[in-house]
C-alpha atoms as a PDB file:
ATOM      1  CA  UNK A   1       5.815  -6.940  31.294  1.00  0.00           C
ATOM      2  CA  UNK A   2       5.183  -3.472  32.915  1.00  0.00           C
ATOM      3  CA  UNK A   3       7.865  -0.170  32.136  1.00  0.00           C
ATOM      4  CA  UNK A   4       9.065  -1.022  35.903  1.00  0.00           C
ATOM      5  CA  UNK A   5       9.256  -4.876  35.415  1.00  0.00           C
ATOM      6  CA  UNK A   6      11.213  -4.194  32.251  1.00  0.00           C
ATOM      7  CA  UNK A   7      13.493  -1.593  33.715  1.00  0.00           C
ATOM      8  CA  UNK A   8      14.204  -4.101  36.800  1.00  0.00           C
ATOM      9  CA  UNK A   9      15.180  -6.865  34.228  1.00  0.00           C
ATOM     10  CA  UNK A  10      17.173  -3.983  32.626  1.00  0.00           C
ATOM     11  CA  UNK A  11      19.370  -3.223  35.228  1.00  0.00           C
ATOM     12  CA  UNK A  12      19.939  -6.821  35.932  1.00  0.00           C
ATOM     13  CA  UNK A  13      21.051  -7.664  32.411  1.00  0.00           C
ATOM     14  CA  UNK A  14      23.563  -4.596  32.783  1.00  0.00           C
ATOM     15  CA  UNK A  15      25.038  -6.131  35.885  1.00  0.00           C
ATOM     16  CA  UNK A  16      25.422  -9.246  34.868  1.00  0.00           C
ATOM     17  CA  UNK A  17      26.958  -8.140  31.531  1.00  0.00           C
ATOM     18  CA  UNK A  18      24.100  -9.451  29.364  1.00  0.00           C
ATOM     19  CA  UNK A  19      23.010  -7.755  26.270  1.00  0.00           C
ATOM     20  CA  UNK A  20      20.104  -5.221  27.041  1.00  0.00           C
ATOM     21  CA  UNK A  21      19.385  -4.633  22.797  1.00  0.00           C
ATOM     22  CA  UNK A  22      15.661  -7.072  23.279  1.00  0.00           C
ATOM     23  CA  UNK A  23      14.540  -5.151  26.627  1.00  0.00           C
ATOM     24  CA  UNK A  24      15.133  -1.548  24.812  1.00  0.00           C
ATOM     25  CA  UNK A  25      13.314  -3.111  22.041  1.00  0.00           C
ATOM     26  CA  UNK A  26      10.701  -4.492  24.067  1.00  0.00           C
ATOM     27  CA  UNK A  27      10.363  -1.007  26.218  1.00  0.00           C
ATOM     28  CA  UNK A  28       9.834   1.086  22.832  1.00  0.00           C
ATOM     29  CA  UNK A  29       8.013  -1.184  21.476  1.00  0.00           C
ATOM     30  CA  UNK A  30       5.630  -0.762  24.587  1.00  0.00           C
ATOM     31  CA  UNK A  31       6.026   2.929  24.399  1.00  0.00           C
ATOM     32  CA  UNK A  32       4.717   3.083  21.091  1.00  0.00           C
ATOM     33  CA  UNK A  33       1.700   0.817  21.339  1.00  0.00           C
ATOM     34  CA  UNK A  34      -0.861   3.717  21.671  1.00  0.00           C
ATOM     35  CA  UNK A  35       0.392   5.129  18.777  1.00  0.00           C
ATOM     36  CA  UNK A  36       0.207   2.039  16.791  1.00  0.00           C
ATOM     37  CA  UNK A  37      -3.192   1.298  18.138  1.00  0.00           C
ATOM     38  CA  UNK A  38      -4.455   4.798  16.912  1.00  0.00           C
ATOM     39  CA  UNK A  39      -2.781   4.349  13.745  1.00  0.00           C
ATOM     40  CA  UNK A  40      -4.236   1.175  12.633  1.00  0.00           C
ATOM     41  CA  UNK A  41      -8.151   2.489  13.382  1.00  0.00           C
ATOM     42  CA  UNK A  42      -7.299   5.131  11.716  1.00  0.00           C
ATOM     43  CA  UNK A  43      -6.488   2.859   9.168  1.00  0.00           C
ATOM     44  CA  UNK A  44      -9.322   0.972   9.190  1.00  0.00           C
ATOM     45  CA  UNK A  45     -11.550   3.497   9.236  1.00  0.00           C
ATOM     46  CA  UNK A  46     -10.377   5.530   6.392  1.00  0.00           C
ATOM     47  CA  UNK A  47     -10.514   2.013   4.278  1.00  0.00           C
ATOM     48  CA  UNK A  48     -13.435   1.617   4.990  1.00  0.00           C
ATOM     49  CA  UNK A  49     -14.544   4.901   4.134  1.00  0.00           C
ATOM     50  CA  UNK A  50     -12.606   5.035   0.467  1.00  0.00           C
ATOM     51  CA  UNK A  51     -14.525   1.827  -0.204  1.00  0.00           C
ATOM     52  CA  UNK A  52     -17.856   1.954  -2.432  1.00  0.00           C
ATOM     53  CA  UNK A  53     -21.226   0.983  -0.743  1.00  0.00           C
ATOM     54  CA  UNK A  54     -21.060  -1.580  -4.100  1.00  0.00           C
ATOM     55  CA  UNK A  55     -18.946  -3.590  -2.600  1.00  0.00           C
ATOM     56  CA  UNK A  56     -19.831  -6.482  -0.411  1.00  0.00           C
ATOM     57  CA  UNK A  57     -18.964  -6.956   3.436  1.00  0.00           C
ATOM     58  CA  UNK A  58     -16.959 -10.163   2.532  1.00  0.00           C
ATOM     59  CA  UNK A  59     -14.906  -8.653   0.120  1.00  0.00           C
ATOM     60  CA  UNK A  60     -14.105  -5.515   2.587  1.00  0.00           C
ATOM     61  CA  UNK A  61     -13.397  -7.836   5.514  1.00  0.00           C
ATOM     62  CA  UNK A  62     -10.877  -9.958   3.055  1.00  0.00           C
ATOM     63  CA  UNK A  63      -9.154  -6.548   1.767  1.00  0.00           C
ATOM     64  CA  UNK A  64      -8.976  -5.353   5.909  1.00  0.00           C
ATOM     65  CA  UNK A  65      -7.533  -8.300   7.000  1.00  0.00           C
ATOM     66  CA  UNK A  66      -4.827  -8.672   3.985  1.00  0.00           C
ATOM     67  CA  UNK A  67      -3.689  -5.151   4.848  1.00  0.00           C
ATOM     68  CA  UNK A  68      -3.778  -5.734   7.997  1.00  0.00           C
ATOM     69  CA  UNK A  69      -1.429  -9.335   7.670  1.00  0.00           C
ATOM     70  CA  UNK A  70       0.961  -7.026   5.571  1.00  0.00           C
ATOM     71  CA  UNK A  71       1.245  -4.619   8.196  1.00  0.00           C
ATOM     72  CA  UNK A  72       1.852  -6.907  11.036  1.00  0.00           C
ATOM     73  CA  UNK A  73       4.303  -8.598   8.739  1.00  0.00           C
ATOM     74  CA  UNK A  74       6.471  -5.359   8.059  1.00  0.00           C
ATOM     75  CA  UNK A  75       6.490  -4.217  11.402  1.00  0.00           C
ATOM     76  CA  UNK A  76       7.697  -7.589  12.674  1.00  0.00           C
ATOM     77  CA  UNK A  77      10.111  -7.814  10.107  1.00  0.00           C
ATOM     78  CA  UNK A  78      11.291  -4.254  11.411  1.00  0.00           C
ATOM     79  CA  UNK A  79      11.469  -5.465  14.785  1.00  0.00           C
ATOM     80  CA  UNK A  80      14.148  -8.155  13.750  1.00  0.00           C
ATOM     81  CA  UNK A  81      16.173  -5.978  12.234  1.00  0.00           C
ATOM     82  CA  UNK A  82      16.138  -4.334  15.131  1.00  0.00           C
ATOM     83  CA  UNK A  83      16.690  -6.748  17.486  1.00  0.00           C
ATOM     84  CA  UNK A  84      20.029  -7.870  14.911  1.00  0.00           C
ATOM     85  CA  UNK A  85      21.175  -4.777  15.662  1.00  0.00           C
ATOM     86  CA  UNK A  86      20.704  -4.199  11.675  1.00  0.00           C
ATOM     87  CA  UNK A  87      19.474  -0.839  12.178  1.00  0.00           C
ATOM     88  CA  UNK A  88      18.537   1.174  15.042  1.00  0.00           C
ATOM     89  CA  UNK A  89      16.544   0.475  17.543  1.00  0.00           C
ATOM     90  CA  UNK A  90      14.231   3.710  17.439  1.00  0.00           C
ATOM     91  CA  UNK A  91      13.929   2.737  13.533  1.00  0.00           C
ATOM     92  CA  UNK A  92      13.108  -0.211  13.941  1.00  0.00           C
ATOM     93  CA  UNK A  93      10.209   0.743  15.987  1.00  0.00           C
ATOM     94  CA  UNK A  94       9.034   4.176  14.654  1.00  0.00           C
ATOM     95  CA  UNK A  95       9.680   3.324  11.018  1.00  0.00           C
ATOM     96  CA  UNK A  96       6.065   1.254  10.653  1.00  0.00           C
ATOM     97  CA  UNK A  97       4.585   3.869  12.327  1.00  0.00           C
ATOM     98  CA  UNK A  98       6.057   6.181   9.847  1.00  0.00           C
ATOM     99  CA  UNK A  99       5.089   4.317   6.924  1.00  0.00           C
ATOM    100  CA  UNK A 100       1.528   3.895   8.452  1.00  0.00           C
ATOM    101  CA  UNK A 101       1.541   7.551   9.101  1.00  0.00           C
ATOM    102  CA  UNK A 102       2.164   8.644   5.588  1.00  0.00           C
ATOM    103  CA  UNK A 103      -0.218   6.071   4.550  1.00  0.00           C
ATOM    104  CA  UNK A 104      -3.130   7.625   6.910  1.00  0.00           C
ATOM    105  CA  UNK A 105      -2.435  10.812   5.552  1.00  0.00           C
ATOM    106  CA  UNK A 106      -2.760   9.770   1.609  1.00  0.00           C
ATOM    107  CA  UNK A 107      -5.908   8.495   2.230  1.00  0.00           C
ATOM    108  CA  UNK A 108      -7.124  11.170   4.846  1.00  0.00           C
ATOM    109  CA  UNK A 109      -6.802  13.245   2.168  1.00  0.00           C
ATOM    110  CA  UNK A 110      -8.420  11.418  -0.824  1.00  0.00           C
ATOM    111  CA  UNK A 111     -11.173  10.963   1.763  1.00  0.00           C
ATOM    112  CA  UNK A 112     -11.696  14.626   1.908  1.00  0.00           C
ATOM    113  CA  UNK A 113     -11.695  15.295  -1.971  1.00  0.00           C
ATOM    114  CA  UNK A 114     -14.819  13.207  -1.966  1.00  0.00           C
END
């Protein structure tokens, strides 16, 4: 769904008394999809830079696609806490992007001591 379609079905909710929690999840969430997007080629490049030419394509394919499962897996699991109302909304979607953040940067920076 579009920003407007979501803000439509946002007002709607409101009116008819409905909880609006999964439509500010789902407009954040949609919000911070460029970010994530950048994040995780980021990611993927800089593993794929830290690893040795030794190594075999299979074996870097299998360690980019774990990583990757793990990821998905943590920021889904985010997103249900959010949507729980466990914790916030905003950390529920920015906290991933956090974590992926501070991973970039550990490995940006091993990157450049090579």
């Amino acid at each position: 769904m579009s920003i407007l379609e979501l803000n439509e079905l946002r007002q709607n909710y409101k009116n008819l008394g409905y909880s609006i929690t999964e439509v500010n999840l789902q407009m954040l969430k949609l919000a911070s999809y460029p970010l994530y997007f950048f994040l995780m080629t980021l990611f993927s490049s800089l593993l794929m830079f830290r690893m040795k030419y030794q190594y075999n394509t299979a074996l870097k394919i299998s360690v980019g696609l774990f990583l990757t499962v793990i990821i998905y897996y943590l920021n889904n699991f985010f997103v249900v806490l959010g949507s729980t109302e466990r914790i916030p909304l905003i950390i529920s979607v920015f906290f991933p992007l956090l974590l992926l953040t501070i991973i970039n940067s550990f490995m940006l920076e091993k990157v450049n001591e090579r």
